[in-house]
N, C-alpha and C. Protein backbone atom coordinates (compact mmCIF):
# COMPACT_ATOMS: atom_id res chain seq x y z
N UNK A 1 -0.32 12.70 28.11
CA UNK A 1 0.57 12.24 27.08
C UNK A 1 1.53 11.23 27.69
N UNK A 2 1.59 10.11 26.67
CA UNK A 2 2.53 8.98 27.21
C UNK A 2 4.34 9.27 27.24
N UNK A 3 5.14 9.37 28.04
CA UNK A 3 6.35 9.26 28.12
C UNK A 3 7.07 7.90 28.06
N UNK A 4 8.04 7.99 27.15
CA UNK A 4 8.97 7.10 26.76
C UNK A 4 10.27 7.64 26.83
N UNK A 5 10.98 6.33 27.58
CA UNK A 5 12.74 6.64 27.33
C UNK A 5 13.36 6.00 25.75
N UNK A 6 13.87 6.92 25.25
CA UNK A 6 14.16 6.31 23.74
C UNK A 6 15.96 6.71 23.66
N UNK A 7 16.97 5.49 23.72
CA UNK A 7 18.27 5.57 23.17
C UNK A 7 18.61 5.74 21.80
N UNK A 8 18.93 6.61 21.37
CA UNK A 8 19.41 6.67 20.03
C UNK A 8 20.92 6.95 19.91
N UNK A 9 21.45 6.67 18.87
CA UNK A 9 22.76 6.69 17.81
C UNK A 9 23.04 8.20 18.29
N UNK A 10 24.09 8.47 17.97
CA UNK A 10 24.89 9.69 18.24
C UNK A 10 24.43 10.91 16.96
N UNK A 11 24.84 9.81 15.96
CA UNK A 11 24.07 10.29 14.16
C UNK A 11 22.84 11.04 14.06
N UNK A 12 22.10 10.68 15.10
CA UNK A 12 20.35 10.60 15.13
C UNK A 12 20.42 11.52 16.03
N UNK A 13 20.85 12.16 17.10
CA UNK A 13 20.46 12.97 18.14
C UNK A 13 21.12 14.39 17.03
N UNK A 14 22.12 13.83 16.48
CA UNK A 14 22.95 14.94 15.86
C UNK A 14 21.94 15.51 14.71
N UNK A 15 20.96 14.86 13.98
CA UNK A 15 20.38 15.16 13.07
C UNK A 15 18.96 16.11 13.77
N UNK A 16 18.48 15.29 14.90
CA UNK A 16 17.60 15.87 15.63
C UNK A 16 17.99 17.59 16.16
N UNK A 17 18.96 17.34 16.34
CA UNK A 17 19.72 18.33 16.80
C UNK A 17 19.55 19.73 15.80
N UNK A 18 19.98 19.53 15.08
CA UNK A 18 20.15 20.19 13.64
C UNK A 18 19.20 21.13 13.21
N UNK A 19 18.07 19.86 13.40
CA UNK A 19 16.41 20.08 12.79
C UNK A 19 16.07 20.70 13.34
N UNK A 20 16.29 21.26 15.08
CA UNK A 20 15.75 21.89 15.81
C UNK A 20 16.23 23.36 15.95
N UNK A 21 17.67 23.47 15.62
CA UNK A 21 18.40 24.74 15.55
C UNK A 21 18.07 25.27 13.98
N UNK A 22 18.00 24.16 13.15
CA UNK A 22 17.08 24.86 11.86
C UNK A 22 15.94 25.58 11.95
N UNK A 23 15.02 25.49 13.04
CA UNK A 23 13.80 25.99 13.19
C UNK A 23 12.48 24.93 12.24
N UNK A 24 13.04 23.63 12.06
CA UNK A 24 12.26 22.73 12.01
C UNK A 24 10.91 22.46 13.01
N UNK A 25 11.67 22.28 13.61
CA UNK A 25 10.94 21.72 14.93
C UNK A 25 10.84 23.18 15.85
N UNK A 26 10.06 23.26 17.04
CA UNK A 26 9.97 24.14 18.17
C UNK A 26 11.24 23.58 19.20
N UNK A 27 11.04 22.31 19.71
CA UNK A 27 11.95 21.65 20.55
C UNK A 27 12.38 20.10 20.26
N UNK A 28 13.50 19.16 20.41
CA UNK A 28 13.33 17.77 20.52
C UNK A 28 12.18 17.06 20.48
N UNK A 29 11.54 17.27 21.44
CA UNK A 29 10.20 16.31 21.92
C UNK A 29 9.56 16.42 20.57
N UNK A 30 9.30 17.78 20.18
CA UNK A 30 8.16 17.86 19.05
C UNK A 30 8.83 17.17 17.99
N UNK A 31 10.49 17.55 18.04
CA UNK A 31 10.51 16.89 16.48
C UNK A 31 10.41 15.01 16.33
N UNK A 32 11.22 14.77 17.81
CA UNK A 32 10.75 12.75 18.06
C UNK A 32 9.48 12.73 17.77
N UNK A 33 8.37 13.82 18.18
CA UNK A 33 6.83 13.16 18.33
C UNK A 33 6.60 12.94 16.84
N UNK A 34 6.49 14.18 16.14
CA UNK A 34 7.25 14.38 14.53
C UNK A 34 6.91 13.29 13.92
N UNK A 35 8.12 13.21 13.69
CA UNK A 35 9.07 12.17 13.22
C UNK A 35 8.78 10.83 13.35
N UNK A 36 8.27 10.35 14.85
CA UNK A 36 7.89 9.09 14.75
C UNK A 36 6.63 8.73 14.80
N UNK A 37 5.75 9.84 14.58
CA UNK A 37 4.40 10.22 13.95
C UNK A 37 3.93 9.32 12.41
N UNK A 38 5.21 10.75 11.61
CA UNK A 38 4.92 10.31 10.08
C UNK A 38 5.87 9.24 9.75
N UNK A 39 6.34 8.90 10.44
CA UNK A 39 7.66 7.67 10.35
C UNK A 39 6.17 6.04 10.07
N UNK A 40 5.42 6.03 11.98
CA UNK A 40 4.35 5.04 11.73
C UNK A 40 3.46 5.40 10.47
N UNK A 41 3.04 6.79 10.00
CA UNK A 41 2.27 6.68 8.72
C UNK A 41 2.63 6.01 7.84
N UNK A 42 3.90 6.06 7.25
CA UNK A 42 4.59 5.41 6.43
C UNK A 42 4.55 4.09 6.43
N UNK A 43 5.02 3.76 7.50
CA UNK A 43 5.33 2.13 7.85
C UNK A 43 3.32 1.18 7.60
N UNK A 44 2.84 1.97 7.94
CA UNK A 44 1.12 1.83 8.37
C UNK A 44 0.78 0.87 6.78
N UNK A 45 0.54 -0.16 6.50
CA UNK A 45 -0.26 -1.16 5.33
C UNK A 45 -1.64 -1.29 5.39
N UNK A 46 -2.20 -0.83 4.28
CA UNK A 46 -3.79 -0.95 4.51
C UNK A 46 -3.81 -2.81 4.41
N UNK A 47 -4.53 -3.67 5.15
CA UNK A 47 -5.10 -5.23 4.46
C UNK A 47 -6.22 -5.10 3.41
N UNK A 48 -5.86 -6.09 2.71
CA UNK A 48 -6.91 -6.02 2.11
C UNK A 48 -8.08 -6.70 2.02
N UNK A 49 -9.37 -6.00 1.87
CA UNK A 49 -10.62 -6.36 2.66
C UNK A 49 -10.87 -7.55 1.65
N UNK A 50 -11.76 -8.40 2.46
CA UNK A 50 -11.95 -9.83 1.80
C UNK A 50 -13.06 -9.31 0.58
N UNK A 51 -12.89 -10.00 -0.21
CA UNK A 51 -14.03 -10.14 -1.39
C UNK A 51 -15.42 -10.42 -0.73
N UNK A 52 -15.90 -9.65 -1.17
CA UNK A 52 -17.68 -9.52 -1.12
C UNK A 52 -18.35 -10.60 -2.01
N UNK A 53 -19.55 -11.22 -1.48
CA UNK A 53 -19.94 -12.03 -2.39
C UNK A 53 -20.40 -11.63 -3.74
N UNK A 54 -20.73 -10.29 -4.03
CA UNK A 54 -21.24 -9.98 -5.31
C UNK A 54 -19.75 -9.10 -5.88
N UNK A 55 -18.66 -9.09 -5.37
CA UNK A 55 -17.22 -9.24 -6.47
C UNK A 55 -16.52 -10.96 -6.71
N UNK A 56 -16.87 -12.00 -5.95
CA UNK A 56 -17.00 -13.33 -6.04
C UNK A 56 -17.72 -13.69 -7.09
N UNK A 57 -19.12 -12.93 -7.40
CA UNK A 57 -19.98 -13.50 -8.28
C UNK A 57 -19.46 -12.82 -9.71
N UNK A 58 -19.23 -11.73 -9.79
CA UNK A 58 -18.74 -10.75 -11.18
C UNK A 58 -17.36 -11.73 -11.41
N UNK A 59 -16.67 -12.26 -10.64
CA UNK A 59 -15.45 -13.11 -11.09
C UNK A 59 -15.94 -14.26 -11.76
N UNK A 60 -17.02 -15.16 -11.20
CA UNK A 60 -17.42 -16.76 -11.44
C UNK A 60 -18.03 -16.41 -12.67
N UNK A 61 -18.93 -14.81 -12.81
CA UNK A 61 -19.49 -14.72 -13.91
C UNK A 61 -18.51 -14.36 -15.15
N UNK A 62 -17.84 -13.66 -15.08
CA UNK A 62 -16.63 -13.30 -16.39
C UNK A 62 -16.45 -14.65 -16.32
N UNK A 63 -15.95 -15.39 -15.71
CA UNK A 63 -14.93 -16.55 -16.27
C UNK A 63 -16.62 -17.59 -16.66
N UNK A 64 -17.29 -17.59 -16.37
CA UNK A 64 -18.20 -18.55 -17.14
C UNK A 64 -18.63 -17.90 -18.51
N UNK A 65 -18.52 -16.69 -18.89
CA UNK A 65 -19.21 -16.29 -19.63
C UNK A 65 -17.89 -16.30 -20.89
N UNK A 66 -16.92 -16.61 -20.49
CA UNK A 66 -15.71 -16.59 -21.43
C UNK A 66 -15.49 -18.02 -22.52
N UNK A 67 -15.39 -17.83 -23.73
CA UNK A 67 -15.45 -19.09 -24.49
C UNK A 67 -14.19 -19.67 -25.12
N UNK A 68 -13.81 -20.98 -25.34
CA UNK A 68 -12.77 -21.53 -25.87
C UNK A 68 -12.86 -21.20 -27.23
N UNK A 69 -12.11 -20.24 -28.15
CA UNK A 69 -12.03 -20.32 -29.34
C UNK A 69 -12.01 -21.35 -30.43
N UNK A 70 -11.47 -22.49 -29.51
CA UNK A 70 -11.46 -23.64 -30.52
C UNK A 70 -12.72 -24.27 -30.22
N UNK A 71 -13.89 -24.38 -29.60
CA UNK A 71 -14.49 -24.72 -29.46
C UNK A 71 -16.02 -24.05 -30.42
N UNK A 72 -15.81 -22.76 -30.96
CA UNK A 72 -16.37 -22.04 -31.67
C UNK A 72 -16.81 -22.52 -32.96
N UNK A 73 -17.67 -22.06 -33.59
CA UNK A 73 -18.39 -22.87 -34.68
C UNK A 73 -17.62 -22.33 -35.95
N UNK A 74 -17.34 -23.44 -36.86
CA UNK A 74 -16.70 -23.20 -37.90
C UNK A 74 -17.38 -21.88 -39.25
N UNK A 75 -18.58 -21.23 -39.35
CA UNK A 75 -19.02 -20.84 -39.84
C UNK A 75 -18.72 -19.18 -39.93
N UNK A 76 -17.60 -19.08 -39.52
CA UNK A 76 -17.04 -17.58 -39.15
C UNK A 76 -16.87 -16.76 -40.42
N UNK A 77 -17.16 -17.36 -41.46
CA UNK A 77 -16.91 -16.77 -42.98
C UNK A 77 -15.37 -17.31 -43.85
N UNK A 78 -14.62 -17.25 -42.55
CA UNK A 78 -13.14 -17.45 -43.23
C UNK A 78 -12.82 -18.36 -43.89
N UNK A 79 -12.17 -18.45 -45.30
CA UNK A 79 -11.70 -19.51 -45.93
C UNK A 79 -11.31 -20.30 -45.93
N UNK A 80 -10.25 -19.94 -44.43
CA UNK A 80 -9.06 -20.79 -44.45
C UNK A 80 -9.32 -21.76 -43.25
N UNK A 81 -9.21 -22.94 -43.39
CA UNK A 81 -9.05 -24.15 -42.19
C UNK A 81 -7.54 -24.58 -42.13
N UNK A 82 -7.61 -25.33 -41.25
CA UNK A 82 -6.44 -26.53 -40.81
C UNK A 82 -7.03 -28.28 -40.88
């Protein structure tokens, strides 16, 4: 296991502190390991994976397959024009 020297705030040892006489934690170490465990989960951003050529193609295809309304044939039944 890797060892690190870590300075912290007075606030922060005091809270650590706390957590450990709460019966949070077993000792310090466990609750830093803890803590800055689910701390990186948190922080952790999935990227997002590039488009596949066949979700590229379902895009080019919706948008080709989509029509200009005004471009539509007048024979729709409706009465009314402009």
């Amino acid at each position: 296991m890797t060892q690190i020297e870590v300075s912290l705030s007075d606030q922060t040892e005091s809270e650590l502190r706390r957590l450990v006489e709460q019966g949070e934690f077993i000792n310090r170490d466990q609750a830093v390991e803890k803590l800055l465990s689910r701390g990186l989960s948190a922080y952790q951003t999935t990227e997002e994976e590039p488009l596949s050529e066949m979700d590229e193609n379902m895009f080019d295809q919706m948008t080709d397959e989509q029509q200009d309304p005004a471009l539509q044939d007048e024979g729709t039944g409706d009465d009314y024009t402009f």
